[in-house]
Every structure is written in structure tokens, then in C-alpha cells.
PDB file of N, CA and C in Angstrom:
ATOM      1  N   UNK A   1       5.876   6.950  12.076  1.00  0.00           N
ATOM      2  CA  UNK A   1       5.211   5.734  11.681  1.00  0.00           C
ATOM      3  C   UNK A   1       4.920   5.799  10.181  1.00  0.00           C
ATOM      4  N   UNK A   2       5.177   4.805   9.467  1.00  0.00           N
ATOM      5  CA  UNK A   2       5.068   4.622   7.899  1.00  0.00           C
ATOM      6  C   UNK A   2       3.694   3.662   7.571  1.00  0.00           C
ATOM      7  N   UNK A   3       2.825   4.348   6.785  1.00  0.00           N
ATOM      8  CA  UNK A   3       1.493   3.489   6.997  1.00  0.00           C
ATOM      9  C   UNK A   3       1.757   3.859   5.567  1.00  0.00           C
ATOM     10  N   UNK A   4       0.884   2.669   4.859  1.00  0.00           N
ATOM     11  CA  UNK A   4       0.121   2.767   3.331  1.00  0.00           C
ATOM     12  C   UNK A   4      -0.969   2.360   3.504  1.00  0.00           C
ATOM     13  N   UNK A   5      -1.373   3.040   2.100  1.00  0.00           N
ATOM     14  CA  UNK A   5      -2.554   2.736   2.259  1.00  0.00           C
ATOM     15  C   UNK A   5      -2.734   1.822   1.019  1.00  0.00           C
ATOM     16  N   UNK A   6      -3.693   0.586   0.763  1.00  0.00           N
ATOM     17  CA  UNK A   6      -3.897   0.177  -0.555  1.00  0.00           C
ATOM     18  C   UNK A   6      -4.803   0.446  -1.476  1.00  0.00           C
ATOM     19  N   UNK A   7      -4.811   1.522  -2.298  1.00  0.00           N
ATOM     20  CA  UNK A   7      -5.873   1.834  -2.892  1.00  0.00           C
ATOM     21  C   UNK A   7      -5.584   2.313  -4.779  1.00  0.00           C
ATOM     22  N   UNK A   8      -6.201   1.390  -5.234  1.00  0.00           N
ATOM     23  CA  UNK A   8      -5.729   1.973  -7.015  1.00  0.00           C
ATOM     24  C   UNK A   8      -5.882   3.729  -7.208  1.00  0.00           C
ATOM     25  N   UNK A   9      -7.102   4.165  -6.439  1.00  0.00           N
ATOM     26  CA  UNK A   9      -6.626   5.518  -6.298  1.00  0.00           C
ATOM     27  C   UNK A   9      -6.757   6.034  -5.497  1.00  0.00           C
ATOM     28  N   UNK A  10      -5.749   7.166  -5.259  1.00  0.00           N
ATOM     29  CA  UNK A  10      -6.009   8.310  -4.347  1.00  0.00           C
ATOM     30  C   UNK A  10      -6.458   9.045  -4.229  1.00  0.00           C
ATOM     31  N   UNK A  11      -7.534   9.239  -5.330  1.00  0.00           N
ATOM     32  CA  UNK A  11      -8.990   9.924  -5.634  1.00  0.00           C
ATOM     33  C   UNK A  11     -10.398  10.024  -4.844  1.00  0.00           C
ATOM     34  N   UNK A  12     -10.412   8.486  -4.709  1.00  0.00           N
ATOM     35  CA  UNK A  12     -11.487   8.005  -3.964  1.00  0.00           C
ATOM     36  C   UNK A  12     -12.284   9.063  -2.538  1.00  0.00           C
ATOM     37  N   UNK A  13     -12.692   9.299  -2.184  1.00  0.00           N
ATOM     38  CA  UNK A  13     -13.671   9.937  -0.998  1.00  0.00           C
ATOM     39  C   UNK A  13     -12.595   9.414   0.073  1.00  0.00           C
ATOM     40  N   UNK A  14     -12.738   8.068   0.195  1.00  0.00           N
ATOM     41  CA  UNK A  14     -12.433   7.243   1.412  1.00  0.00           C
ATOM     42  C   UNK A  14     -10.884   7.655   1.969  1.00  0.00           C
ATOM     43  N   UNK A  15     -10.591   6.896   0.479  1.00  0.00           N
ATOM     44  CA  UNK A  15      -9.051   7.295   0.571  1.00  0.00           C
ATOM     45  C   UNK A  15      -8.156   8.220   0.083  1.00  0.00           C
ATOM     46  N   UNK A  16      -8.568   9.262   0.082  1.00  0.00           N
ATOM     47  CA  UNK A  16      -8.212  10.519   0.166  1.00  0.00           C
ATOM     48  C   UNK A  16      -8.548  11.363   1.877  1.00  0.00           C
ATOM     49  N   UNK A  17      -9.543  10.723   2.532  1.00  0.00           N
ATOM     50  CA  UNK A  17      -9.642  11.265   3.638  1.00  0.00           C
ATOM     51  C   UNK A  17      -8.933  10.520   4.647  1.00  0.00           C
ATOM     52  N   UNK A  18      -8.625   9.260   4.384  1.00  0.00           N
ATOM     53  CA  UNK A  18      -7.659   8.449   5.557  1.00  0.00           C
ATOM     54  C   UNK A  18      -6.372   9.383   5.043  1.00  0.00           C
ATOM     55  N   UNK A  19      -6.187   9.424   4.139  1.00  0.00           N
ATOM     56  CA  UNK A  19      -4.755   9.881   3.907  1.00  0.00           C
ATOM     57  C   UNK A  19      -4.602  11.512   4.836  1.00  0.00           C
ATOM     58  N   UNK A  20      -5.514  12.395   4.251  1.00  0.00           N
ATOM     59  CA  UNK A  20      -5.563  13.444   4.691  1.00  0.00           C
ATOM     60  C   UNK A  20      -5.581  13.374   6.302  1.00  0.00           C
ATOM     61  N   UNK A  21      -6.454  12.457   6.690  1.00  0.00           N
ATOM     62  CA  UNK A  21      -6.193  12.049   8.567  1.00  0.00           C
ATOM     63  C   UNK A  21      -5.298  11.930   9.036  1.00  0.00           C
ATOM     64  N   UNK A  22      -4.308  10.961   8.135  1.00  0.00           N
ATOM     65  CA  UNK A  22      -3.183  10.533   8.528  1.00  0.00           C
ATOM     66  C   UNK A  22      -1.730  11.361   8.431  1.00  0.00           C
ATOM     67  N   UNK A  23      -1.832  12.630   7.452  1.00  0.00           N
ATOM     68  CA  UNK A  23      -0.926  13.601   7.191  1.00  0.00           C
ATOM     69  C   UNK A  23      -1.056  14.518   8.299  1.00  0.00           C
ATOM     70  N   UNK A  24      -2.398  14.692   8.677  1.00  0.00           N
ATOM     71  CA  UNK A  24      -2.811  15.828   9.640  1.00  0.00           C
ATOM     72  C   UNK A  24      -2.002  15.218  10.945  1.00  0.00           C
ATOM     73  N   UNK A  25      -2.223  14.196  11.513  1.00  0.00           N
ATOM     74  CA  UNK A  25      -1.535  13.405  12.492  1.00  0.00           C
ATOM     75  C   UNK A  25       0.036  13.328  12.201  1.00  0.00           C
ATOM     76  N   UNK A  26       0.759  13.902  11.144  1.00  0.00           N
ATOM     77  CA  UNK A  26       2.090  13.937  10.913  1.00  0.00           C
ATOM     78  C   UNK A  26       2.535  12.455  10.865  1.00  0.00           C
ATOM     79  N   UNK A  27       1.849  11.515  10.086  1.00  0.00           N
ATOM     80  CA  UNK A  27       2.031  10.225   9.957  1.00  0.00           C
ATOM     81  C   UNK A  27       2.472  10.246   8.215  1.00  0.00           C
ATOM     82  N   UNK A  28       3.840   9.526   8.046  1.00  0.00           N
ATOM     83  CA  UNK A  28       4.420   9.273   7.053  1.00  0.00           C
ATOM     84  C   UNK A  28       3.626   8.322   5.754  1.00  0.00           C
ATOM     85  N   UNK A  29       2.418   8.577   5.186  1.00  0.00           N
ATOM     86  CA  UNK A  29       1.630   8.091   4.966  1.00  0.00           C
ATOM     87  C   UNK A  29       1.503   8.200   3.192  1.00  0.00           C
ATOM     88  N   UNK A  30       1.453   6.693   2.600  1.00  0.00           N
ATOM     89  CA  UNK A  30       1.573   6.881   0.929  1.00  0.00           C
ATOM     90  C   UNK A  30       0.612   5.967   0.439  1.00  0.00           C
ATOM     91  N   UNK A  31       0.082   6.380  -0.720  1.00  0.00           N
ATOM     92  CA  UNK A  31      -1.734   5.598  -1.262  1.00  0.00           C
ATOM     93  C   UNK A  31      -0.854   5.115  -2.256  1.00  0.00           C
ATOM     94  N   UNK A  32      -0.762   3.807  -2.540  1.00  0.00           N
ATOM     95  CA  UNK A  32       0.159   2.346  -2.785  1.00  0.00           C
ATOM     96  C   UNK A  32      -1.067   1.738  -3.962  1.00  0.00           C
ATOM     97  N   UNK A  33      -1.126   2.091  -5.024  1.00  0.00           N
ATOM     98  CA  UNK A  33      -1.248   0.717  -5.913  1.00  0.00           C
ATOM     99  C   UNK A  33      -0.900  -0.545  -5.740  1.00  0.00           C
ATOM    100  N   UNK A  34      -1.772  -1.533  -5.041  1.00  0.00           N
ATOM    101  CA  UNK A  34      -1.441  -2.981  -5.214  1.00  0.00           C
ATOM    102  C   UNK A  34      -1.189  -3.636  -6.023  1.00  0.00           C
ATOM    103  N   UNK A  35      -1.533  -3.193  -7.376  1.00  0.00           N
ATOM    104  CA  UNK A  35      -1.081  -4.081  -8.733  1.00  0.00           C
ATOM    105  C   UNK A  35       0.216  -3.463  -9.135  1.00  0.00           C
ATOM    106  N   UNK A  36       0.996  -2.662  -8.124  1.00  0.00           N
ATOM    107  CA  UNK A  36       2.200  -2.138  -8.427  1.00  0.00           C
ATOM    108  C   UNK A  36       3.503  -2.887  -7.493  1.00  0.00           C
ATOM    109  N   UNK A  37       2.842  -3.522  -6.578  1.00  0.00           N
ATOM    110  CA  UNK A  37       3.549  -4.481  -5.474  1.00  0.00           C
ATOM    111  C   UNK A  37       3.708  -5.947  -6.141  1.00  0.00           C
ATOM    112  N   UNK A  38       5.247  -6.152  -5.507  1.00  0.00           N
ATOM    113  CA  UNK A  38       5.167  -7.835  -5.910  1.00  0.00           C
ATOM    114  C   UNK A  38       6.157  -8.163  -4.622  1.00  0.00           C
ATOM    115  N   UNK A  39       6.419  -9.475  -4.243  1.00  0.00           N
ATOM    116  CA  UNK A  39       6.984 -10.035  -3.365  1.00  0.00           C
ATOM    117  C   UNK A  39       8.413 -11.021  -4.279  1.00  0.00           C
ATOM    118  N   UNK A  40       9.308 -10.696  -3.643  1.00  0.00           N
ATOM    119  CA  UNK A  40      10.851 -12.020  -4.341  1.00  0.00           C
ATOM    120  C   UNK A  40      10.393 -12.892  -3.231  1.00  0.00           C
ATOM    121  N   UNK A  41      10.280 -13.717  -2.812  1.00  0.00           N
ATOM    122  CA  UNK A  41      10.496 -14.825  -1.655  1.00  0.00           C
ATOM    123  C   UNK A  41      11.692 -15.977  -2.177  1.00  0.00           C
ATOM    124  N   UNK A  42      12.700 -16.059  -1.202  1.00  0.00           N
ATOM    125  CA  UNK A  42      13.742 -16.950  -1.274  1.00  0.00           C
ATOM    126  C   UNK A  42      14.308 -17.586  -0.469  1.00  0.00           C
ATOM    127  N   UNK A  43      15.083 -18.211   0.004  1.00  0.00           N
ATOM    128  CA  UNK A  43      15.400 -19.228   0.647  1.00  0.00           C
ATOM    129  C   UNK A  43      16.034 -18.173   1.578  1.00  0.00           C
ATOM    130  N   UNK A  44      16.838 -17.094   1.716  1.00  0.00           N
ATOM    131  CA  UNK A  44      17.256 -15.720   2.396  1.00  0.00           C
ATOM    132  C   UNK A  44      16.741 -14.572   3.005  1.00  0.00           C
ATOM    133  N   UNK A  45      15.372 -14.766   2.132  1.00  0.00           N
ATOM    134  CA  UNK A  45      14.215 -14.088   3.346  1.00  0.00           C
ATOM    135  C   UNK A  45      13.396 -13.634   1.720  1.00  0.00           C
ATOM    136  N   UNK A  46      12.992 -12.578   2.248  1.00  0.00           N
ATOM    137  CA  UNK A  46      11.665 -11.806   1.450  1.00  0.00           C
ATOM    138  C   UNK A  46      12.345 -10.524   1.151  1.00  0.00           C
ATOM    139  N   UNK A  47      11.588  -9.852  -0.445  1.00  0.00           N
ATOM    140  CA  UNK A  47      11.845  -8.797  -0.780  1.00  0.00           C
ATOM    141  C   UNK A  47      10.578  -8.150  -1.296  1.00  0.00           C
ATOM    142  N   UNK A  48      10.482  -6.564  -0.716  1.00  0.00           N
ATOM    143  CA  UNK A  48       8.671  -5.922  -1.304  1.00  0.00           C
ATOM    144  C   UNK A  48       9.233  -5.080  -2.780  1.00  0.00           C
ATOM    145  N   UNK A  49       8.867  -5.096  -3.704  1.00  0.00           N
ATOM    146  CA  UNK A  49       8.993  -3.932  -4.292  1.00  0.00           C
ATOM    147  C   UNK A  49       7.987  -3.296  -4.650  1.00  0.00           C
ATOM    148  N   UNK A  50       7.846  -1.829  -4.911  1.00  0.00           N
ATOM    149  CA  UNK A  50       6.778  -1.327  -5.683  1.00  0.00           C
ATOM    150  C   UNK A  50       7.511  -0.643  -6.697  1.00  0.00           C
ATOM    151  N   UNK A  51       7.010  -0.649  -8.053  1.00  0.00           N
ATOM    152  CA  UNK A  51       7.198  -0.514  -9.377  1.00  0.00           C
ATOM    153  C   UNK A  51       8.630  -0.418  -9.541  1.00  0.00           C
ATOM    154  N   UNK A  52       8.880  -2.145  -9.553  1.00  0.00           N
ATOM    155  CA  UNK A  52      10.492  -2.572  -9.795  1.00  0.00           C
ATOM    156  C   UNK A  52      11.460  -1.634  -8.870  1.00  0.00           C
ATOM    157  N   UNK A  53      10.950  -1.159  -7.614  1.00  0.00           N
ATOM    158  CA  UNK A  53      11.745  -0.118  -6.852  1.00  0.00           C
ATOM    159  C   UNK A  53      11.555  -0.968  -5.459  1.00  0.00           C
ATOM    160  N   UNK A  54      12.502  -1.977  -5.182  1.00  0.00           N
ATOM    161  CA  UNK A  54      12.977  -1.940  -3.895  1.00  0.00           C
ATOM    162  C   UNK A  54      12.521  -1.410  -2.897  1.00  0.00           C
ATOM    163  N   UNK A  55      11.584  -1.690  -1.662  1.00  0.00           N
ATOM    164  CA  UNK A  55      11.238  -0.610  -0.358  1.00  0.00           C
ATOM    165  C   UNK A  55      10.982  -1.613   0.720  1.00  0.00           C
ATOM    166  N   UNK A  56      10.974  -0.603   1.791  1.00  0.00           N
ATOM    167  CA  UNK A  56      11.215  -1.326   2.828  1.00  0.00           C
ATOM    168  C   UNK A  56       9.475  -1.719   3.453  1.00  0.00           C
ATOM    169  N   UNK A  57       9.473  -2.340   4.382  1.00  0.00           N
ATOM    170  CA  UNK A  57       7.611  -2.983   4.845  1.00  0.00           C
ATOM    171  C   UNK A  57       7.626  -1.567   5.497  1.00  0.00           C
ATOM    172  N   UNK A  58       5.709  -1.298   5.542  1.00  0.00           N
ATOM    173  CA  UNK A  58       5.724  -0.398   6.506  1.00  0.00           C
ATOM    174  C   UNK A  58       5.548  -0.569   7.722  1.00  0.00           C
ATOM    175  N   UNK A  59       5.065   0.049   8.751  1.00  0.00           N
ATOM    176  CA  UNK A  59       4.352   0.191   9.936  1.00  0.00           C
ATOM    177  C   UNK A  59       3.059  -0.673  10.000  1.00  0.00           C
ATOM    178  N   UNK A  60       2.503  -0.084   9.225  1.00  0.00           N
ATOM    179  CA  UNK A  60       0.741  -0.677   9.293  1.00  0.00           C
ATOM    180  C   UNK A  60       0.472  -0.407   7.614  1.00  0.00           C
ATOM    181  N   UNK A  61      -0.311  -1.682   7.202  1.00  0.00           N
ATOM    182  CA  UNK A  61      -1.210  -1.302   6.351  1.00  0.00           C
ATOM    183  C   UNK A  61      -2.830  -1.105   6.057  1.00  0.00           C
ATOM    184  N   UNK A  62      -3.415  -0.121   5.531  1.00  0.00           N
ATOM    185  CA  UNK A  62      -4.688  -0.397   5.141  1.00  0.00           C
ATOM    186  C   UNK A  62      -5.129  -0.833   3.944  1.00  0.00           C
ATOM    187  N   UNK A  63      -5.855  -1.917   3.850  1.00  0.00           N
ATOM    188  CA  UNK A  63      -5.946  -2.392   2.853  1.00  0.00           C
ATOM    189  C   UNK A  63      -7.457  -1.481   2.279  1.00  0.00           C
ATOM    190  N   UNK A  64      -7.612  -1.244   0.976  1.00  0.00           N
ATOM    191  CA  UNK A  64      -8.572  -0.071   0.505  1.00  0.00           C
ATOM    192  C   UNK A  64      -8.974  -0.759  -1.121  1.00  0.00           C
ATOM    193  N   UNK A  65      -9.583  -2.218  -1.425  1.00  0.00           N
ATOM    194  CA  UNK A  65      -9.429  -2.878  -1.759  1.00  0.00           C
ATOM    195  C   UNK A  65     -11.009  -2.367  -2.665  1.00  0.00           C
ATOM    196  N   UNK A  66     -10.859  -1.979  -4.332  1.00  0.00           N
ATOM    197  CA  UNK A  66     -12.307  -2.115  -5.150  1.00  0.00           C
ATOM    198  C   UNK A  66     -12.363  -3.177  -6.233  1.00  0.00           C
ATOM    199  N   UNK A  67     -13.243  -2.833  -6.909  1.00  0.00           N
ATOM    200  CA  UNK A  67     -13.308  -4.430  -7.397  1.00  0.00           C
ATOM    201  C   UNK A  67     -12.841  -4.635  -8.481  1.00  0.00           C
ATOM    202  N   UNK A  68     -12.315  -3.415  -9.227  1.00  0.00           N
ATOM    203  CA  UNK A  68     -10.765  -3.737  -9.590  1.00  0.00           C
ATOM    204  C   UNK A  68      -9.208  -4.267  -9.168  1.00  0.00           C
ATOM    205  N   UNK A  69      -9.377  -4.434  -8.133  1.00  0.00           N
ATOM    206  CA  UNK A  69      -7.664  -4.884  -7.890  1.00  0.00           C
ATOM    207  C   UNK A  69      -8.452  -5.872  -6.871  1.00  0.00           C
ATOM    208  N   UNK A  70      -9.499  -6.586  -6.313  1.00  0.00           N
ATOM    209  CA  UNK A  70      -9.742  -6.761  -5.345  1.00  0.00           C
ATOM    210  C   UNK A  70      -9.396  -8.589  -5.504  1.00  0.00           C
ATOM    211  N   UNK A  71      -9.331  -9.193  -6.123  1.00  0.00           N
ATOM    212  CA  UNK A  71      -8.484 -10.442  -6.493  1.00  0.00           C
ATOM    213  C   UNK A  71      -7.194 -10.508  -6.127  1.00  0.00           C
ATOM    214  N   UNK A  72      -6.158  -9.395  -6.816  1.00  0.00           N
ATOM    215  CA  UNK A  72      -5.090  -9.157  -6.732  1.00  0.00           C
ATOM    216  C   UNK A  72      -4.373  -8.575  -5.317  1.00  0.00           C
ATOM    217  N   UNK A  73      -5.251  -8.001  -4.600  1.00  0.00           N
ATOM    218  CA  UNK A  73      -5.189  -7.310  -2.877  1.00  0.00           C
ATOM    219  C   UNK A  73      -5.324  -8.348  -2.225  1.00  0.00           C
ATOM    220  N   UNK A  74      -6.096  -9.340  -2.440  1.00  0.00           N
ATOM    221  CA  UNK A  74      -6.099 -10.259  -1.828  1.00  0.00           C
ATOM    222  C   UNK A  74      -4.917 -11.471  -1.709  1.00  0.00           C
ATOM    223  N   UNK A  75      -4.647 -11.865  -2.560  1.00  0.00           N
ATOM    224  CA  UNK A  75      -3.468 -12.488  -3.402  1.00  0.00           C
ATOM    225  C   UNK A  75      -1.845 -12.165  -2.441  1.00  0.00           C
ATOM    226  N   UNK A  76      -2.082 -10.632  -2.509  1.00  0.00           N
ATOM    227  CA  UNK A  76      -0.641  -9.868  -1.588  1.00  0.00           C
ATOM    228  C   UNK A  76      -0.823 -10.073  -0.538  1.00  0.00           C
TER     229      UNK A  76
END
């Protein structure tokens, strides 16, 4: 299972311990800058990238949203 997480950092208390939960559980799991995500939408479907790099949706996301990016998390 491919989970992200959304969080500007992977520093944080919070999200550093979901992550660590989620590694321990052998879950394919990556702490995702949201101001690094953008969406193509086109008449052919949808495209995610993170930092101009092409990727595929995950499994599940958590959104890990401060009040720096928290406009922009919302927005995605």
C-alpha cells in the first residue's frame, strides 16, 4: 500500500511518527510537500506531479496540513 503523507515537513512530532508507524507496518510510505504537487487536468484525464516529476496517485492520503501551506492543501 502507497500512502503519503502531506506535510511541509518531515520534522514535525506528528509527522514523523505517522511515518515511522507506517514504515514499521511495512507500508510504502513518503512525507510529500504540497506546495510541491500540481495537477495537468485535460480533456484525456488527469496528471499528479511532484516537483515537475510525473507520479502515480497513491493508496491513501493524509493530509498534515500547517499554516503555512494550509491554503494551498486545501486548494489540492
Amino acid at each position: 500500500m502507497k500512502i503519503w503523507i502531506l506535510s511541509s515537513s518531515s520534522q514535525t512530532d506528528s509527522t514523523f511518527l505517522l511515518a515511522k508507524a507506517a514504515k514499521k507496518c511495512r507500508l510504502n510510505c513518503q512525507v510529500i510537500d504540497p506546495s510541491h504537487l500540481h495537477f495537468e487536468i485535460s480533456q484525456k484525464g488527469h496528471t499528479l506531479y511532484n516537483r515537475n516529476k510525473k507520479v502515480a496517485l497513491p493508496d491513501l492520503v493524509l493530509p498534515r496540513f500547517g499554516w503555512k501551506t494550509l491554503t494551498y492543501g486545501l486548494r489540492l
